[in-house]
C-alpha atoms as a PDB file:
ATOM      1  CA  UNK A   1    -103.017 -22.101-120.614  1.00  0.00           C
ATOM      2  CA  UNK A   2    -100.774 -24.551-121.778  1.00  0.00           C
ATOM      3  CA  UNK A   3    -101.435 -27.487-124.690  1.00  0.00           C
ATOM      4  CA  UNK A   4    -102.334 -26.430-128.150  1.00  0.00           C
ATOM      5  CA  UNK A   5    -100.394 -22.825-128.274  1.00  0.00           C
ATOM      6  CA  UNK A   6     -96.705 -24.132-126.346  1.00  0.00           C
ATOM      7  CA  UNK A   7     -95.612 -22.122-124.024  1.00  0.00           C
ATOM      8  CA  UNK A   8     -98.733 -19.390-123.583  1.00  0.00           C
ATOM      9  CA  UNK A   9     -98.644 -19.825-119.852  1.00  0.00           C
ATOM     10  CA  UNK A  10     -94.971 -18.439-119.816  1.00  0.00           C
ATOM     11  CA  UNK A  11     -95.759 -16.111-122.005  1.00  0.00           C
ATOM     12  CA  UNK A  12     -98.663 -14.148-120.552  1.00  0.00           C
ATOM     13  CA  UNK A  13     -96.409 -14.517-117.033  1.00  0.00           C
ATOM     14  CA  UNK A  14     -93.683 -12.341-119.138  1.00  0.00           C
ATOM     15  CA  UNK A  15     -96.349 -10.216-119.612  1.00  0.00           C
ATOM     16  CA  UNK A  16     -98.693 -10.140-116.299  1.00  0.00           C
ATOM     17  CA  UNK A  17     -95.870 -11.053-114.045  1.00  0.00           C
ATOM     18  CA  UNK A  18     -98.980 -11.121-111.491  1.00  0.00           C
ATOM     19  CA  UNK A  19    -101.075 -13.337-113.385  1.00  0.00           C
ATOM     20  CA  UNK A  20    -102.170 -16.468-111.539  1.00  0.00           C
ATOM     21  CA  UNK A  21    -101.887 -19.614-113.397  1.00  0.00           C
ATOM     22  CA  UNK A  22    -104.501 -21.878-113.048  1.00  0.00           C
ATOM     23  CA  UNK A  23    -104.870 -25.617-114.019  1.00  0.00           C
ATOM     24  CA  UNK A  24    -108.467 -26.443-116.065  1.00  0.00           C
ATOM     25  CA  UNK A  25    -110.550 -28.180-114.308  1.00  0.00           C
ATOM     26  CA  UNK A  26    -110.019 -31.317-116.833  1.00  0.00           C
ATOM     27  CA  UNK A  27    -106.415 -31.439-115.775  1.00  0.00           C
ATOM     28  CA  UNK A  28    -106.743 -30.816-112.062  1.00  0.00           C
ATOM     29  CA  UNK A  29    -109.153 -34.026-112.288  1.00  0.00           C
ATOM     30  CA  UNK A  30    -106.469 -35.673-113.957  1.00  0.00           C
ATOM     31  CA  UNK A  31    -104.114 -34.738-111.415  1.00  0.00           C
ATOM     32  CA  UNK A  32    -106.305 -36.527-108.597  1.00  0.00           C
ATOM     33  CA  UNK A  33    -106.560 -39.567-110.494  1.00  0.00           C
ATOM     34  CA  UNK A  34    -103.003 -39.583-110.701  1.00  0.00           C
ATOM     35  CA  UNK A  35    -102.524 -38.935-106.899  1.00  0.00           C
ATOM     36  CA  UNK A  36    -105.128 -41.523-106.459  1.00  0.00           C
ATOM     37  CA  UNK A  37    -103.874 -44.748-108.319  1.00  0.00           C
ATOM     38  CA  UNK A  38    -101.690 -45.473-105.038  1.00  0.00           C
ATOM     39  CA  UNK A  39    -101.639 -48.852-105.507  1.00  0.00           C
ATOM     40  CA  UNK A  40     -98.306 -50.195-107.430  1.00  0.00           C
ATOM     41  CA  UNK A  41    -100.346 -52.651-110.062  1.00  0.00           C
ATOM     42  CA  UNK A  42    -102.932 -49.972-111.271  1.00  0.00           C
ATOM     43  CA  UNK A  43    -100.252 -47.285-111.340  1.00  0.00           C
ATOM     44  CA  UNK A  44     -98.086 -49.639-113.632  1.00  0.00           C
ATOM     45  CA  UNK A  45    -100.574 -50.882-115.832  1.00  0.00           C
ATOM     46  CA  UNK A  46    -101.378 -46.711-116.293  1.00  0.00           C
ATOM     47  CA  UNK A  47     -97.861 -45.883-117.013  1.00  0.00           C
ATOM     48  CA  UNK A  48     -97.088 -42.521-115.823  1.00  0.00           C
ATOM     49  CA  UNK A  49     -98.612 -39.943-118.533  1.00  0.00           C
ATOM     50  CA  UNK A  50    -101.169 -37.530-117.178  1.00  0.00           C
ATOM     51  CA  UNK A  51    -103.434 -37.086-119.855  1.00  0.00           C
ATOM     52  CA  UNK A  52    -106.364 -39.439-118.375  1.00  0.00           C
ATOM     53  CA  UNK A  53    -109.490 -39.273-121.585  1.00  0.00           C
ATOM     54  CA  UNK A  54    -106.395 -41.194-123.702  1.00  0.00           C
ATOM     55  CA  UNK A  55    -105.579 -43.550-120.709  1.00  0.00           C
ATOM     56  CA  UNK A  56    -109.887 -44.129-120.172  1.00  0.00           C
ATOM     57  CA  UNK A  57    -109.833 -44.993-123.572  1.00  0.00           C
ATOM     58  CA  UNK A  58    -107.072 -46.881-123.774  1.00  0.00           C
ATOM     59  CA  UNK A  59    -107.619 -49.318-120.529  1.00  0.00           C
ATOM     60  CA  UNK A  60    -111.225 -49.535-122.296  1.00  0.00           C
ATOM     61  CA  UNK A  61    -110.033 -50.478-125.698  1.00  0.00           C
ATOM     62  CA  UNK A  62    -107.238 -53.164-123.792  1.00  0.00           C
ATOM     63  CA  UNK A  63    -109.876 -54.488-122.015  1.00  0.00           C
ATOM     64  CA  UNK A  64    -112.123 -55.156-124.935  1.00  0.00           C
ATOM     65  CA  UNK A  65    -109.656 -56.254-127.083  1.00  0.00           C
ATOM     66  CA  UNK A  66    -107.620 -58.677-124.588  1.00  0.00           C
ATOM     67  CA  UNK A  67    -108.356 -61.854-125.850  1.00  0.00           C
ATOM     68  CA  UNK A  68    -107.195 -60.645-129.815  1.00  0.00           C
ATOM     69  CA  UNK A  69    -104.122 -59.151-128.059  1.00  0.00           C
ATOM     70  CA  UNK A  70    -103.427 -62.027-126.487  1.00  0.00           C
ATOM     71  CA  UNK A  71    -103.813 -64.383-129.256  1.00  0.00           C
ATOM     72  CA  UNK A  72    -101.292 -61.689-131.341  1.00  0.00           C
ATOM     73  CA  UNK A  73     -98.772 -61.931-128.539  1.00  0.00           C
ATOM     74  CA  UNK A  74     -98.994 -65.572-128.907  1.00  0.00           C
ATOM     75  CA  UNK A  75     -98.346 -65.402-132.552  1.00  0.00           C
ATOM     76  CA  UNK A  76     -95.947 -63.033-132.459  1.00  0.00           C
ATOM     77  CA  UNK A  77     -93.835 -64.846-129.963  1.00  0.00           C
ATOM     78  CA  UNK A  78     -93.046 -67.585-132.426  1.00  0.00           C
ATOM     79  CA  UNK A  79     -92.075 -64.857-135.396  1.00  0.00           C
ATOM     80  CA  UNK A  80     -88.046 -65.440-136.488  1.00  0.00           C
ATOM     81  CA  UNK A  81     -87.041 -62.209-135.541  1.00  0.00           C
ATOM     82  CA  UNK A  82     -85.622 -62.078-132.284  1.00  0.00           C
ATOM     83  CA  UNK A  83     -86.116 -58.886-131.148  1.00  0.00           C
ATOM     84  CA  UNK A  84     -89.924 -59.014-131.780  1.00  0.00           C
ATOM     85  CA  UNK A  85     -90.655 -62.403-130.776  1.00  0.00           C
ATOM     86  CA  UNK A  86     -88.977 -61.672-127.412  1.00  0.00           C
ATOM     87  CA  UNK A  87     -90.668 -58.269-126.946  1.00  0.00           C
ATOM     88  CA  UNK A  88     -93.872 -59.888-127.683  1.00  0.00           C
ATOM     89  CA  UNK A  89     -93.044 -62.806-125.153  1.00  0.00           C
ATOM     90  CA  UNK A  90     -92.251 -60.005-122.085  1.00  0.00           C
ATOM     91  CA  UNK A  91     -95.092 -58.091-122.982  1.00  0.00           C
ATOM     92  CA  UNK A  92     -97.333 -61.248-123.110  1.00  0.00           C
ATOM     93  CA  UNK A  93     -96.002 -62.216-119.711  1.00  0.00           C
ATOM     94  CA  UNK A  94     -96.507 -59.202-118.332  1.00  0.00           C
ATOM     95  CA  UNK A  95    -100.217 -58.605-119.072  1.00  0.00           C
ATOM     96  CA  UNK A  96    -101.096 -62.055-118.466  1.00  0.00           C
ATOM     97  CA  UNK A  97    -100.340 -61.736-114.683  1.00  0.00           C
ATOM     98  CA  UNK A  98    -103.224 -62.038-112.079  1.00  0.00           C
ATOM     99  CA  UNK A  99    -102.135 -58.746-110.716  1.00  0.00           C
ATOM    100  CA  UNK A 100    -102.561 -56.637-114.355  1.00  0.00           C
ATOM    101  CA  UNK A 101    -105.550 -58.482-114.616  1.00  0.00           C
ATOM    102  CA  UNK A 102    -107.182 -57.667-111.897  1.00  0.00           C
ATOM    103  CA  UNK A 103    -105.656 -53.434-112.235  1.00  0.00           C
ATOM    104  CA  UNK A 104    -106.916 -53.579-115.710  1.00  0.00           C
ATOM    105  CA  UNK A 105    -110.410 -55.256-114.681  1.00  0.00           C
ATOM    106  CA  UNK A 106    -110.820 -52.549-111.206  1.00  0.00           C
ATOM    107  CA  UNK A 107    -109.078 -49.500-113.588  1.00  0.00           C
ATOM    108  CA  UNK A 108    -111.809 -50.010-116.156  1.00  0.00           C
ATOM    109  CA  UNK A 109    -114.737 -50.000-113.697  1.00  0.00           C
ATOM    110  CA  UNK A 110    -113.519 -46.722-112.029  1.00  0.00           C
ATOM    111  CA  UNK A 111    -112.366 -45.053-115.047  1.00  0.00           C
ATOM    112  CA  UNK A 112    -115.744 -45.336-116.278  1.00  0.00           C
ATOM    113  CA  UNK A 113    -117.551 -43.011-113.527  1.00  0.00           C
ATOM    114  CA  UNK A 114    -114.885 -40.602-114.829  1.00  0.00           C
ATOM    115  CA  UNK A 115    -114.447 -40.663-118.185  1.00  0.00           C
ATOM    116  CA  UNK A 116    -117.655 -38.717-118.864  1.00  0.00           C
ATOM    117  CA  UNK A 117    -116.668 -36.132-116.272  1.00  0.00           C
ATOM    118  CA  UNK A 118    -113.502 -35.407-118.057  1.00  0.00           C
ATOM    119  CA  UNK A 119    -114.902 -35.238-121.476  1.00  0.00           C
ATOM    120  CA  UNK A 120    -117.443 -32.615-119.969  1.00  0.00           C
ATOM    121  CA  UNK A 121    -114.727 -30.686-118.353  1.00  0.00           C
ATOM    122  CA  UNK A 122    -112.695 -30.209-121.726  1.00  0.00           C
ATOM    123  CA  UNK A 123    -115.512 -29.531-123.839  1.00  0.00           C
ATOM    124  CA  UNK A 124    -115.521 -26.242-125.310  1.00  0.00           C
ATOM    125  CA  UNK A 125    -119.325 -25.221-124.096  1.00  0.00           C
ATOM    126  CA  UNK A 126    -118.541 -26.583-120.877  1.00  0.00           C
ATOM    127  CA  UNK A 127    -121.120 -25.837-117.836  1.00  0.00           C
ATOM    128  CA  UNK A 128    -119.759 -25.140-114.643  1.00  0.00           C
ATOM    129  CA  UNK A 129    -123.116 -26.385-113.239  1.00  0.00           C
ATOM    130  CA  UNK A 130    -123.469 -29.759-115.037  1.00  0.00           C
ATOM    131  CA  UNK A 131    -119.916 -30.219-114.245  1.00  0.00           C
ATOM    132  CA  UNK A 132    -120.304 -29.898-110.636  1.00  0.00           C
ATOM    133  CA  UNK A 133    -123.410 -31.825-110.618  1.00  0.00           C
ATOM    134  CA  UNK A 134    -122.241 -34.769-112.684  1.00  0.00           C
ATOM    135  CA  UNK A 135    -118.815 -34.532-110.141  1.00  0.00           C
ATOM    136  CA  UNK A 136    -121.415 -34.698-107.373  1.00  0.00           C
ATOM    137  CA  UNK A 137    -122.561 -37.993-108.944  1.00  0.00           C
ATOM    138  CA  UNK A 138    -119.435 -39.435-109.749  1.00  0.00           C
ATOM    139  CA  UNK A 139    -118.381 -38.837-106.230  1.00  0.00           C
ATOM    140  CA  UNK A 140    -121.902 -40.828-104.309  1.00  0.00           C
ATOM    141  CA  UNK A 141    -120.885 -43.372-107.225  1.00  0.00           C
ATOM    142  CA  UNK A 142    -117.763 -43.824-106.138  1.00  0.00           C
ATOM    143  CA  UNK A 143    -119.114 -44.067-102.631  1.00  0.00           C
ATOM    144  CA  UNK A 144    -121.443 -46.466-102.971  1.00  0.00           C
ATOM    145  CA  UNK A 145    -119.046 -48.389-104.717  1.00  0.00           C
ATOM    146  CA  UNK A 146    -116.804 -48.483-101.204  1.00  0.00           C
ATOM    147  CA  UNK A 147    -119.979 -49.176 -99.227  1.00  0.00           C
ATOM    148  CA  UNK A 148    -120.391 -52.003-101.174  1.00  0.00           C
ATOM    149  CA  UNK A 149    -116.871 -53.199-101.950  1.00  0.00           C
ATOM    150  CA  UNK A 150    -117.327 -57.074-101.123  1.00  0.00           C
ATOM    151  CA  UNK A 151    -119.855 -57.459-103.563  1.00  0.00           C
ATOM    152  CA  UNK A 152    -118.589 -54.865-105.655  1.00  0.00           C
ATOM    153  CA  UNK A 153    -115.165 -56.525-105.905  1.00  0.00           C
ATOM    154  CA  UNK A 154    -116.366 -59.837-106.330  1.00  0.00           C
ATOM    155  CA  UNK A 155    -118.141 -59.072-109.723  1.00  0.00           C
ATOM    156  CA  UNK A 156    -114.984 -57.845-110.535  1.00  0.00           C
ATOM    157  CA  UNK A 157    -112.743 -60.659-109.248  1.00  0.00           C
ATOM    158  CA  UNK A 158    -115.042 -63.220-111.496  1.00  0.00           C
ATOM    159  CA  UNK A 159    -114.685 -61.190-114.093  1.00  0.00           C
ATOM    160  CA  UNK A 160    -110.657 -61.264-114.199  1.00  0.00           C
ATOM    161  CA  UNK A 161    -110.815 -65.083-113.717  1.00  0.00           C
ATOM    162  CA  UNK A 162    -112.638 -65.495-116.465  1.00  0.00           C
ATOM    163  CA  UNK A 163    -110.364 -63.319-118.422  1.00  0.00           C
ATOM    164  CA  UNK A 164    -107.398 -65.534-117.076  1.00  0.00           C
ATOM    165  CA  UNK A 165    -109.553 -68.639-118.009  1.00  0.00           C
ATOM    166  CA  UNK A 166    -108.997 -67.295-121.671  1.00  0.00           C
ATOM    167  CA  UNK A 167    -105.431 -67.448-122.008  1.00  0.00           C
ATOM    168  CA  UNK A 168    -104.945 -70.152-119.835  1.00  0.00           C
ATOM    169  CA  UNK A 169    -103.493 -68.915-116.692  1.00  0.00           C
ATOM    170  CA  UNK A 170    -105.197 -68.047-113.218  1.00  0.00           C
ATOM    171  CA  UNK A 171    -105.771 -65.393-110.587  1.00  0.00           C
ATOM    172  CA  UNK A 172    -103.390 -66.149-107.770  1.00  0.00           C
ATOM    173  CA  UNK A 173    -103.907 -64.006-104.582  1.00  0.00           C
ATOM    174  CA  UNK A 174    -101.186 -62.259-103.713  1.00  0.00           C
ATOM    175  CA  UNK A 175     -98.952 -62.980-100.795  1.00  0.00           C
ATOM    176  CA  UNK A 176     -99.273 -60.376 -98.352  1.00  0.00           C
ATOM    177  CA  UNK A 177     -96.493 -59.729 -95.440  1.00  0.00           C
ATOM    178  CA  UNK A 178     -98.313 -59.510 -91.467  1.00  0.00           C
ATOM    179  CA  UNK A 179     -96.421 -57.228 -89.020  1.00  0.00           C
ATOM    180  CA  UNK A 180     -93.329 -58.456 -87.656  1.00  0.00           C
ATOM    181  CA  UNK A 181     -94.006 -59.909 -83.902  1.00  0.00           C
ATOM    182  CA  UNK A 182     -92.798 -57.525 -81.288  1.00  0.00           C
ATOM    183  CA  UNK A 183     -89.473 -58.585 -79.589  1.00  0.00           C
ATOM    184  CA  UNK A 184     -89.307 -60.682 -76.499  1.00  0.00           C
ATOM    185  CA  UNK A 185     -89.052 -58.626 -73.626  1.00  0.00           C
ATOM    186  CA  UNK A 186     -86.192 -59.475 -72.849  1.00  0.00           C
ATOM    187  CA  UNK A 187     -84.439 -57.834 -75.682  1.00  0.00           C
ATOM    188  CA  UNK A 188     -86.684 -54.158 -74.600  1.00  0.00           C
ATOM    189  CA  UNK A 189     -85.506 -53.973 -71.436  1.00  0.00           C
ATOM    190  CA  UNK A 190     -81.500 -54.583 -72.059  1.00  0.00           C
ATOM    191  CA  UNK A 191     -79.871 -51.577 -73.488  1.00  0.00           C
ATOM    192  CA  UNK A 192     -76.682 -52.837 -75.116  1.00  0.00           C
ATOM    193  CA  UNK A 193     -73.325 -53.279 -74.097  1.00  0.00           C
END
């Protein structure tokens, strides 16, 4: 009971101290997304608001309109005042790295399996039935989407290179730190001095 009247869930608790407050289902999705995006690139190139049918659109829109925003960055860049031209050269550099790529090319793919669930959950007529249903599919989607991941991620992975092609840079793999070797024994079986 919070959003468009501020405040209403506070308010019916000074009235009902025993009334249970309860998150729509729309915003407890949103909440699991926002548990979900675990992985540091994805979770920056989200930013940390919690309202997810702005962020599906907006990683949609970004993603469509890439190449323009790049070639605006690139203009901008060169502009005489300092403050935007430098702006425009961090944010340039930032969203032409492999890893936003890539968290903008896998955030797009997911977020589309839930976009339509969200929009169905904060409609006004919503039903409770469809909902579930459509979860259910969004769920084996998701699913098959793991079972699959290889081929799944490769489609991606093409997909960001070529996006890279387009502003000139690539997709470099990330370095990725093994497990430390376990000590020699010798050092186990010491205690120290």
């Amino acid at each position: 009971m919070s959003g468009k009247v501020k405040d209403s869930q506070a308010d019916v608790q000074k009235r009902c101290p025993k009334a249970v407050y309860v998150h729509c289902t729309a915003h407890r999705l949103n909440l699991a997304i926002t548990n979900a995006a675990e992985v540091r690139s994805i979770r920056n190139c989200f930013g940390t608001t919690e309202k997810w049918v702005p962020r599906h659109d907006a990683i949609l829109v970004m993603k469509e309109l890439y190449n323009p925003i790049i070639s605006s960055l690139e203009e901008i860049k060169c502009w005489d005042n300092n403050d935007t031209s430098s702006g425009a050269d961090v944010l340039f550099i930032a969203i032409c790295q492999s890893n936003y790529i890539v968290a903008l090319v896998s955030a797009e793919k997911l977020l589309s399996y839930t976009l339509i669930l969200c929009q169905k959950l904060q409609s006004s007529d919503a039903d409770l039935w469809a909902a579930l249903n459509y979860a259910d599919y969004v769920l084996q989607s998701l699913k098959s989407l793991r079972e699959k991941v290889d081929e799944e991620f490769s489609v991606l992975f093409q997909e960001a290179q070529n996006m890279a092609e387009l502003n000139e840079t690539t997709i470099s793999v990330p370095r990725i730190r093994g497990a430390d070797p376990p000590p020699p024994p010798e050092l186990t079986t010491h205690p120290l001095p």
